[in-house]
PDB file of N, CA and C in Angstrom:
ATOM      1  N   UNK A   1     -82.500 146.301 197.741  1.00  0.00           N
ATOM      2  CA  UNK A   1     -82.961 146.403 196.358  1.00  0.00           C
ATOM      3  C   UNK A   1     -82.882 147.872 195.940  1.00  0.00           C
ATOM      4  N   UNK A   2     -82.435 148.424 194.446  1.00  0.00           N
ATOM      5  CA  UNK A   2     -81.837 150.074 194.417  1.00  0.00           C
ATOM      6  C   UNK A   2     -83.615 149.776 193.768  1.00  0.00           C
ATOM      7  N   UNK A   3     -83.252 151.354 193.717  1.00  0.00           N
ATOM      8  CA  UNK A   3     -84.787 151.586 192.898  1.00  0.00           C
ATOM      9  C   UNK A   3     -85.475 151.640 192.030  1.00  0.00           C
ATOM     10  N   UNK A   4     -84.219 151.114 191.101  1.00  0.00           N
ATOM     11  CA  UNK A   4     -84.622 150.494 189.762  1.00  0.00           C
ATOM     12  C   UNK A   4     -85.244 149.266 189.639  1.00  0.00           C
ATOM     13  N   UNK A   5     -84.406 148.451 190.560  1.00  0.00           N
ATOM     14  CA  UNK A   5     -84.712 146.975 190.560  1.00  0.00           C
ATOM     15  C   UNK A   5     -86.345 146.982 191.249  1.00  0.00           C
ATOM     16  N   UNK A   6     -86.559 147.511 191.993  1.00  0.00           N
ATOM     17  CA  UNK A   6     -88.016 147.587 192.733  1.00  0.00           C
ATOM     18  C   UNK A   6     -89.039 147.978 191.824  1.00  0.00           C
ATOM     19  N   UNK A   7     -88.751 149.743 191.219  1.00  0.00           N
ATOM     20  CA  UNK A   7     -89.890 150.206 190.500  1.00  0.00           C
ATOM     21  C   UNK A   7     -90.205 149.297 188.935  1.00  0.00           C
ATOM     22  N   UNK A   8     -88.660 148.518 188.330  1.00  0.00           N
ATOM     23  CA  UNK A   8     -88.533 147.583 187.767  1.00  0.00           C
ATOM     24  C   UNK A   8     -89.951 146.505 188.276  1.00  0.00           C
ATOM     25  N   UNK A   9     -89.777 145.933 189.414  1.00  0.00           N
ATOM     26  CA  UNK A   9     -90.410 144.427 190.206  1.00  0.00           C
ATOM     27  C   UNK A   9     -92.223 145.240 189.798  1.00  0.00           C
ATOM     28  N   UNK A  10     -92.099 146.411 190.383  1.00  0.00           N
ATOM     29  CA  UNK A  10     -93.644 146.651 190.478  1.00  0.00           C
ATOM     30  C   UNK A  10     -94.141 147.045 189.170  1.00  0.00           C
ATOM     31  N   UNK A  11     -93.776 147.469 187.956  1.00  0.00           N
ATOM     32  CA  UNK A  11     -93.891 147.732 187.063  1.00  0.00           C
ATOM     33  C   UNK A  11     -94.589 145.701 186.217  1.00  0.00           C
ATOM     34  N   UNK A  12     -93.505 145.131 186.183  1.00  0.00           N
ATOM     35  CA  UNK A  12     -93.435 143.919 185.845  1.00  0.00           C
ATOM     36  C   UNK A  12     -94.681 143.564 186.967  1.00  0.00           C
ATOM     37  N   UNK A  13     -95.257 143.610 187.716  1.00  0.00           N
ATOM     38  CA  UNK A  13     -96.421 142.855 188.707  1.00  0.00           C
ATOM     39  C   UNK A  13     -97.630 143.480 188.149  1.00  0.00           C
ATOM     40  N   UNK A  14     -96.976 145.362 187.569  1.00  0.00           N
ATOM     41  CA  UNK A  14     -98.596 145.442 187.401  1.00  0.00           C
ATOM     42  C   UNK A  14     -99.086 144.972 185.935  1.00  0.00           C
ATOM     43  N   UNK A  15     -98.229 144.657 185.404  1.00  0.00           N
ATOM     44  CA  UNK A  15     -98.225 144.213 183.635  1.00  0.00           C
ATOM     45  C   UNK A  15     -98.892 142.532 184.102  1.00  0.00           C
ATOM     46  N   UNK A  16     -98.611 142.201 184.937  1.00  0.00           N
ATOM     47  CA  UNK A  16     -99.415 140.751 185.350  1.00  0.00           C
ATOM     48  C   UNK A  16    -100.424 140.637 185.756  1.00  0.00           C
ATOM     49  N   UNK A  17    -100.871 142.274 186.820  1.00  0.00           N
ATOM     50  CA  UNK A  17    -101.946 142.030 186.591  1.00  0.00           C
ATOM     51  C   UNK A  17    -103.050 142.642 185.855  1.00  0.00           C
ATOM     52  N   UNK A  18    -102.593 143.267 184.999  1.00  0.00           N
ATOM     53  CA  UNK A  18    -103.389 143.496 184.037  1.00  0.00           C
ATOM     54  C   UNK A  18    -103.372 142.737 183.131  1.00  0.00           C
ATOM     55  N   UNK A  19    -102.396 141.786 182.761  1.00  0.00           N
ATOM     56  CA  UNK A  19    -103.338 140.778 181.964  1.00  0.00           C
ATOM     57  C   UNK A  19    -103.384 139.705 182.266  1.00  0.00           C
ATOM     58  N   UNK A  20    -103.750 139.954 183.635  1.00  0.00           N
ATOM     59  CA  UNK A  20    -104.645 138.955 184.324  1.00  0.00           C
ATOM     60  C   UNK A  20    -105.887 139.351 184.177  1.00  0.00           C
ATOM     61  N   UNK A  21    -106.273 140.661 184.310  1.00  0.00           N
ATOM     62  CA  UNK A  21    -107.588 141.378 183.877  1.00  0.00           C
ATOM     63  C   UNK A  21    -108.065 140.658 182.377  1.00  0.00           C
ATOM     64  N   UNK A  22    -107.311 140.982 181.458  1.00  0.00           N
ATOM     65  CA  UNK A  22    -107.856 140.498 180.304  1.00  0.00           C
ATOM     66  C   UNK A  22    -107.896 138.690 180.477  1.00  0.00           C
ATOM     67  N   UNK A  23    -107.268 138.269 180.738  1.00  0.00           N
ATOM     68  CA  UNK A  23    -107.591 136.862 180.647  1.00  0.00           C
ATOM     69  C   UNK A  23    -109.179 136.259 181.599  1.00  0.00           C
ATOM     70  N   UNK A  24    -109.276 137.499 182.391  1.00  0.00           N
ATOM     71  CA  UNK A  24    -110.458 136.960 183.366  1.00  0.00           C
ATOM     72  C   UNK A  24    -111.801 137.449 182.025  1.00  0.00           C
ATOM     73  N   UNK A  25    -111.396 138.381 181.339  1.00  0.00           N
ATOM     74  CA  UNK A  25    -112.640 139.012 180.803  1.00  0.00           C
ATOM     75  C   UNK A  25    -112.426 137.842 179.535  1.00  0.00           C
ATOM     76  N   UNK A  26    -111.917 137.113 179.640  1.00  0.00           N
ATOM     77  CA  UNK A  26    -111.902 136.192 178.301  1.00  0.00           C
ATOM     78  C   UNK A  26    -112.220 135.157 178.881  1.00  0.00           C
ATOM     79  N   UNK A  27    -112.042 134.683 179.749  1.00  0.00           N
ATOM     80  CA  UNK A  27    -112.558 133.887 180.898  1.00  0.00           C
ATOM     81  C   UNK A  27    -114.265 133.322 180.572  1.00  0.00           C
ATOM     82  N   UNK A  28    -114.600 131.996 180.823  1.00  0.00           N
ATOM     83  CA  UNK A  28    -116.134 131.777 180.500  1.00  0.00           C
ATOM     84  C   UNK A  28    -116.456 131.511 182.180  1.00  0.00           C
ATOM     85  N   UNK A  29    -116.347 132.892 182.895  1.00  0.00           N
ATOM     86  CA  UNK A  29    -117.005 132.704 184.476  1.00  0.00           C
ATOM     87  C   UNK A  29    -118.328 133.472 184.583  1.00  0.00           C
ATOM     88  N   UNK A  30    -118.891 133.476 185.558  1.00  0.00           N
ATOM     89  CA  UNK A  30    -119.991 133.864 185.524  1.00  0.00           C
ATOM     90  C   UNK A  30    -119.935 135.806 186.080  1.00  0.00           C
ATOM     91  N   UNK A  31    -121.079 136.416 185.601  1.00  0.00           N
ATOM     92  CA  UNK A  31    -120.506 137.821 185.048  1.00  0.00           C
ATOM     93  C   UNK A  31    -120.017 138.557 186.649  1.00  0.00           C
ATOM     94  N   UNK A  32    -120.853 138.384 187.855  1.00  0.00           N
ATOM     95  CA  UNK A  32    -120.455 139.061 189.010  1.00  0.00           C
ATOM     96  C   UNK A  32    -118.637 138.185 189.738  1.00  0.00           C
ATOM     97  N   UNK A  33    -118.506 136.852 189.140  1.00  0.00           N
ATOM     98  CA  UNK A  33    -117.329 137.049 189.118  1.00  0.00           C
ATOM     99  C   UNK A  33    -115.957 137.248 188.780  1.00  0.00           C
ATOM    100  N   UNK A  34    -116.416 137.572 187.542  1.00  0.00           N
ATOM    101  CA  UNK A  34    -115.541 138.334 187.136  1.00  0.00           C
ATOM    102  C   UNK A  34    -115.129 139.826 187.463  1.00  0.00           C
ATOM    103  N   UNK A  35    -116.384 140.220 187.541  1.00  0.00           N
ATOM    104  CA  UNK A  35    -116.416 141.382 188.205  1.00  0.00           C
ATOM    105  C   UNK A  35    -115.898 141.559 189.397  1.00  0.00           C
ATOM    106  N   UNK A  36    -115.897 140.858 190.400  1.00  0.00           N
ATOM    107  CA  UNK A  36    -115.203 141.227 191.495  1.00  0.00           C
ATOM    108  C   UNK A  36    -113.750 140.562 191.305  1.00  0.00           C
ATOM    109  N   UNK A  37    -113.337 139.753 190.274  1.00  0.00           N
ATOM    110  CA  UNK A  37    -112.310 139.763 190.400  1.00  0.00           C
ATOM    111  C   UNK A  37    -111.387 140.800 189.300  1.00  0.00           C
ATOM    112  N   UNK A  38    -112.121 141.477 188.377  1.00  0.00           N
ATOM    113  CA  UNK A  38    -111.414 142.746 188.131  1.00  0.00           C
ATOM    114  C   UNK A  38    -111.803 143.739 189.160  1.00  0.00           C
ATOM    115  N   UNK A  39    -112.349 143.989 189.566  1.00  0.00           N
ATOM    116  CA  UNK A  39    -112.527 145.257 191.072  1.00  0.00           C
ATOM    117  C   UNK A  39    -111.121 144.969 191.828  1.00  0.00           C
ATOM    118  N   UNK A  40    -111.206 143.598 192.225  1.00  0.00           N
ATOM    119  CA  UNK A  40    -109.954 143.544 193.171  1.00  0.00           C
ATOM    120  C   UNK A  40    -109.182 143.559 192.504  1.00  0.00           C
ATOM    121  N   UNK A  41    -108.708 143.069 191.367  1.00  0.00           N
ATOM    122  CA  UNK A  41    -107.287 143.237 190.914  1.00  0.00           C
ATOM    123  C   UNK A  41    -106.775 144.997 190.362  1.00  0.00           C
ATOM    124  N   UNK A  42    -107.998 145.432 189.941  1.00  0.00           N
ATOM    125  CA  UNK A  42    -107.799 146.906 189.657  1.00  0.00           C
ATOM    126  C   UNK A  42    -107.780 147.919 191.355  1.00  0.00           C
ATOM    127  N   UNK A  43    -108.210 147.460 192.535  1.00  0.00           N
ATOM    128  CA  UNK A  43    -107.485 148.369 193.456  1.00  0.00           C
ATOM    129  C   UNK A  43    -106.704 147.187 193.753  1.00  0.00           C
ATOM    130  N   UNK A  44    -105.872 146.802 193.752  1.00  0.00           N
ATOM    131  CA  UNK A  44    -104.484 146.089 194.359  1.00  0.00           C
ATOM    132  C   UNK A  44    -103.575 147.135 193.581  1.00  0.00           C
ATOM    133  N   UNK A  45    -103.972 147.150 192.151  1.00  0.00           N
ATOM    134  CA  UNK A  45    -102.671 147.900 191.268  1.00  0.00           C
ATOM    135  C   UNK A  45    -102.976 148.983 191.517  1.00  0.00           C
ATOM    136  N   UNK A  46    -104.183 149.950 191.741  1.00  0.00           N
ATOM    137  CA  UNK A  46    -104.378 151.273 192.573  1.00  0.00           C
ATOM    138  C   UNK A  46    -103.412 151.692 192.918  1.00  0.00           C
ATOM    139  N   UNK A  47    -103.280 150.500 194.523  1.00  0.00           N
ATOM    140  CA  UNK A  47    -103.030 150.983 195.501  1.00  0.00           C
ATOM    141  C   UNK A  47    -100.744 150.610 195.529  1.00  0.00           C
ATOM    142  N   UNK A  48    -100.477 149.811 194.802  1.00  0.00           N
ATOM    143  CA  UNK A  48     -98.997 149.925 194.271  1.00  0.00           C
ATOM    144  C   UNK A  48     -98.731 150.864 193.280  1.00  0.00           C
ATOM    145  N   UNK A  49     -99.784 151.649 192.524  1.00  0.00           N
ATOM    146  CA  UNK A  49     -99.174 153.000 191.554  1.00  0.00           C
ATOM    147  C   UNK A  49     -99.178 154.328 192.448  1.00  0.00           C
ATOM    148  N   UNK A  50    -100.079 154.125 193.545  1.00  0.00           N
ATOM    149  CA  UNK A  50    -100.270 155.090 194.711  1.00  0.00           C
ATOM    150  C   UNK A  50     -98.666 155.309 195.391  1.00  0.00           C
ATOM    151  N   UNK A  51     -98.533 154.135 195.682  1.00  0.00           N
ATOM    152  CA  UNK A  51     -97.877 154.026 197.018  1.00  0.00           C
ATOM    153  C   UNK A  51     -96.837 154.293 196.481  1.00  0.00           C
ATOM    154  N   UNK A  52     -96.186 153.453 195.720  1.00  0.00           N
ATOM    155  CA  UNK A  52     -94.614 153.563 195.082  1.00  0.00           C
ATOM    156  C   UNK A  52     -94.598 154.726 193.928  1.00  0.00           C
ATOM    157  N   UNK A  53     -95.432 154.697 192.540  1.00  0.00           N
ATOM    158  CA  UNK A  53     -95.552 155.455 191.857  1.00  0.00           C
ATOM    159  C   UNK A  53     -95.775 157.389 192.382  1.00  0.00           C
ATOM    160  N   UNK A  54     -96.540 157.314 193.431  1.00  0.00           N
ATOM    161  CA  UNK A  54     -97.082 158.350 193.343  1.00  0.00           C
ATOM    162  C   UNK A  54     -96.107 158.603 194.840  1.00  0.00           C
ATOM    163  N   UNK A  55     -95.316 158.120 195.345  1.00  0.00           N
ATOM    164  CA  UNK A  55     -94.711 157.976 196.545  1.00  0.00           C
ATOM    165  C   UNK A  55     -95.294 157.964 197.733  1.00  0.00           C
ATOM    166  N   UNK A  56     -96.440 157.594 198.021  1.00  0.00           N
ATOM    167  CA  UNK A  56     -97.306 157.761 199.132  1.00  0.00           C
ATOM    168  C   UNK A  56     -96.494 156.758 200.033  1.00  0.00           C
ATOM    169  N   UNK A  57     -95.705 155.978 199.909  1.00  0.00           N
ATOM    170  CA  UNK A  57     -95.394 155.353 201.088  1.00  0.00           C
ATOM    171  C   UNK A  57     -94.547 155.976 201.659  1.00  0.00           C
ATOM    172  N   UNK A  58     -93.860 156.725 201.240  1.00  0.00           N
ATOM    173  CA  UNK A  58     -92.896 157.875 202.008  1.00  0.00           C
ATOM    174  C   UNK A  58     -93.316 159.000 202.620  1.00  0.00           C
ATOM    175  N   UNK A  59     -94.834 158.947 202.243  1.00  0.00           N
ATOM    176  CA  UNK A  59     -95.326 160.677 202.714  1.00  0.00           C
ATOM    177  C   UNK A  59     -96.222 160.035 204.203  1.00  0.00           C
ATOM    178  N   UNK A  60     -96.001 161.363 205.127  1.00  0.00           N
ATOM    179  CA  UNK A  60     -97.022 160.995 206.019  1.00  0.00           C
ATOM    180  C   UNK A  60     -98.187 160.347 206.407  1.00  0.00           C
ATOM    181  N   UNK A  61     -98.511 159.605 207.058  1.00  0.00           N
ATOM    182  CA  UNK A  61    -100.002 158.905 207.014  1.00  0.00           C
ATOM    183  C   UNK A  61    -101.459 159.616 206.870  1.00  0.00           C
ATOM    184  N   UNK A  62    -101.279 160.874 207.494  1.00  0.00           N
ATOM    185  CA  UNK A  62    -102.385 161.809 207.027  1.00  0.00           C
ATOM    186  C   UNK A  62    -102.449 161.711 205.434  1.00  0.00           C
ATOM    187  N   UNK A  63    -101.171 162.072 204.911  1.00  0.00           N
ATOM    188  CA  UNK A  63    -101.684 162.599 203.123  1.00  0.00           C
ATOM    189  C   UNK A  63    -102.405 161.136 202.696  1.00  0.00           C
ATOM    190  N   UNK A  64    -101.466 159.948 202.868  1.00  0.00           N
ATOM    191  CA  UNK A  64    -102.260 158.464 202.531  1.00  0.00           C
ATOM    192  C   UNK A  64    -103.737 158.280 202.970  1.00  0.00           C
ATOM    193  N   UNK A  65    -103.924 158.358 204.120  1.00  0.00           N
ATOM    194  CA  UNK A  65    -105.455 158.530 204.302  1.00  0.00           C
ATOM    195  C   UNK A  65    -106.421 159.231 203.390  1.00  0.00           C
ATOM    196  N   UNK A  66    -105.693 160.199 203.435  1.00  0.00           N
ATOM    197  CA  UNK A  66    -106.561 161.246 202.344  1.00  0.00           C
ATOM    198  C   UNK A  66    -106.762 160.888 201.200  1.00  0.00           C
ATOM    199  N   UNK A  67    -105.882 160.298 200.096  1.00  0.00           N
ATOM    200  CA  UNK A  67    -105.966 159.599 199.281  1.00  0.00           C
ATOM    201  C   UNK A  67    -106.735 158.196 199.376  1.00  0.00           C
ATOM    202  N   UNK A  68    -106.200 157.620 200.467  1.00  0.00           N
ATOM    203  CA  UNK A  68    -107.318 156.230 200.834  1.00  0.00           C
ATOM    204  C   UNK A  68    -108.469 156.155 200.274  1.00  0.00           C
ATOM    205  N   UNK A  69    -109.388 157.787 200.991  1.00  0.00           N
ATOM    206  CA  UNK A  69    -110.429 157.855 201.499  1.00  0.00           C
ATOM    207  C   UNK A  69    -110.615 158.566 199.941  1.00  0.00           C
ATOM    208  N   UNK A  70    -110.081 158.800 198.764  1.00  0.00           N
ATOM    209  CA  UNK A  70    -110.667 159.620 197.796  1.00  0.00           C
ATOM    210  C   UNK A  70    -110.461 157.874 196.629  1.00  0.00           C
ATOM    211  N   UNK A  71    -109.940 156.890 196.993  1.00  0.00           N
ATOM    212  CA  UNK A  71    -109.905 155.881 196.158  1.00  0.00           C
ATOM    213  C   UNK A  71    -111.007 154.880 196.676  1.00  0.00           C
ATOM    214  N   UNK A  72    -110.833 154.872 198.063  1.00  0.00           N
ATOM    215  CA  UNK A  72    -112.531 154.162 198.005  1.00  0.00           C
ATOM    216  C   UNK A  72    -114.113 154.645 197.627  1.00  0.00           C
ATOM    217  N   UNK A  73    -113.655 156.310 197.818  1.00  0.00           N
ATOM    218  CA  UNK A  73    -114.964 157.360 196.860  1.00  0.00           C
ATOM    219  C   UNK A  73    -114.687 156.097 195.248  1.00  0.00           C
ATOM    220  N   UNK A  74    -113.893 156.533 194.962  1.00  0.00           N
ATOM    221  CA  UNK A  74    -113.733 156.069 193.501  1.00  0.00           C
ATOM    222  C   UNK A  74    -114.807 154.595 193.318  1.00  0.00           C
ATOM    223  N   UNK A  75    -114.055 153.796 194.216  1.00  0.00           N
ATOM    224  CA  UNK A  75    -114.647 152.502 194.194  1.00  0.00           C
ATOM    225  C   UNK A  75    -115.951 152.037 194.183  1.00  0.00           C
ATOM    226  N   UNK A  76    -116.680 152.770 194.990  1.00  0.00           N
ATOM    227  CA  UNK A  76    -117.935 152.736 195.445  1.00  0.00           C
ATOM    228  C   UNK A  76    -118.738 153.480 194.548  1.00  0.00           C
ATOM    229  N   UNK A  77    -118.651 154.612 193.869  1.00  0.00           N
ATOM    230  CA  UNK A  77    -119.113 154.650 192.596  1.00  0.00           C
ATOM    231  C   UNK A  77    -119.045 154.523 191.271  1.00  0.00           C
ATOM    232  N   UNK A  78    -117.845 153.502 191.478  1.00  0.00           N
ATOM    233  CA  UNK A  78    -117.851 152.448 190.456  1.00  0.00           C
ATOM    234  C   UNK A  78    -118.499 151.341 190.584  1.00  0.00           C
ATOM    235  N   UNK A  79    -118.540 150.597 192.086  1.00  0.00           N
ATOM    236  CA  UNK A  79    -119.763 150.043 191.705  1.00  0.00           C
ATOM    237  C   UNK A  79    -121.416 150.221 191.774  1.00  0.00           C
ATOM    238  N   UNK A  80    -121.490 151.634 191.874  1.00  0.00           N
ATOM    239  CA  UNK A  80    -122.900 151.773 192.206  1.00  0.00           C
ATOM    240  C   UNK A  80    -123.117 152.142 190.715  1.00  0.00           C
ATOM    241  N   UNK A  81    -122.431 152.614 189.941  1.00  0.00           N
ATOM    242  CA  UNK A  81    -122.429 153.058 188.186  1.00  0.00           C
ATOM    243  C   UNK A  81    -122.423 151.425 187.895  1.00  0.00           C
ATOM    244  N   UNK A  82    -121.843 150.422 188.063  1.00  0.00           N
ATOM    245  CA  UNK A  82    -121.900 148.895 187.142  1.00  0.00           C
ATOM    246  C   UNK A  82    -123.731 148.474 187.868  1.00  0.00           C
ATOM    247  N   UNK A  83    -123.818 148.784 189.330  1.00  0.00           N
ATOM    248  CA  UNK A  83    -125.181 148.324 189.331  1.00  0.00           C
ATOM    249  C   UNK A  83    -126.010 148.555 188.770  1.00  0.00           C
ATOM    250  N   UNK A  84    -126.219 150.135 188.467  1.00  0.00           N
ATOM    251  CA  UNK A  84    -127.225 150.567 187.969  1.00  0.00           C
ATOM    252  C   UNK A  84    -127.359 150.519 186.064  1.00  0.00           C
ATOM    253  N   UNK A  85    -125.934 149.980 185.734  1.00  0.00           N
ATOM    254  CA  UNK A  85    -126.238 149.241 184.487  1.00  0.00           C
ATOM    255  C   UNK A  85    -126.819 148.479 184.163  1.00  0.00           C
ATOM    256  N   UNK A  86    -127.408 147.431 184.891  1.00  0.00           N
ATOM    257  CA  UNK A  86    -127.803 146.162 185.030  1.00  0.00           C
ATOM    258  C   UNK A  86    -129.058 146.406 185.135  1.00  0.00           C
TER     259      UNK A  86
END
């Protein structure tokens, strides 16, 4: 696959799932699950704008870690900021 056709494929996946996001928030589910199912769908696409976008899959495993470990910071006070909304 050249790298059009790929950054093409992932481009087109993350447009799905983002409005998959909106269809969940339009969604009549109940509010924590929705919530975890935008959490997960927002690091899945994270972690494909990381990897391919930002080229982390080509760079050493140290630099990815490092980043790993600064996107699950992210995560975790994102949800400790939605708890303490509540």
């Amino acid at each position: 696959m050249t790298k059009t056709k790929l950054y093409t494929a992932i481009y087109v996946l993350l447009f799905v799932m983002a409005t998959a996001q909106v269809l969940v928030e339009f969604a009549n589910v109940p509010y924590w699950t929705g919530f975890a199912a935008i959490i997960a769908l927002s690091f899945v696409k994270a972690l494909f704008v990381a990897g391919y976008y930002q080229h982390l899959r080509y760079e050493p495993r140290s630099i990815a870690f490092v980043v790993l470990g600064g996107l699950l910071a992210a995560l975790a006070l994102t949800l400790a900021a939605s708890y303490s909304i509540l």
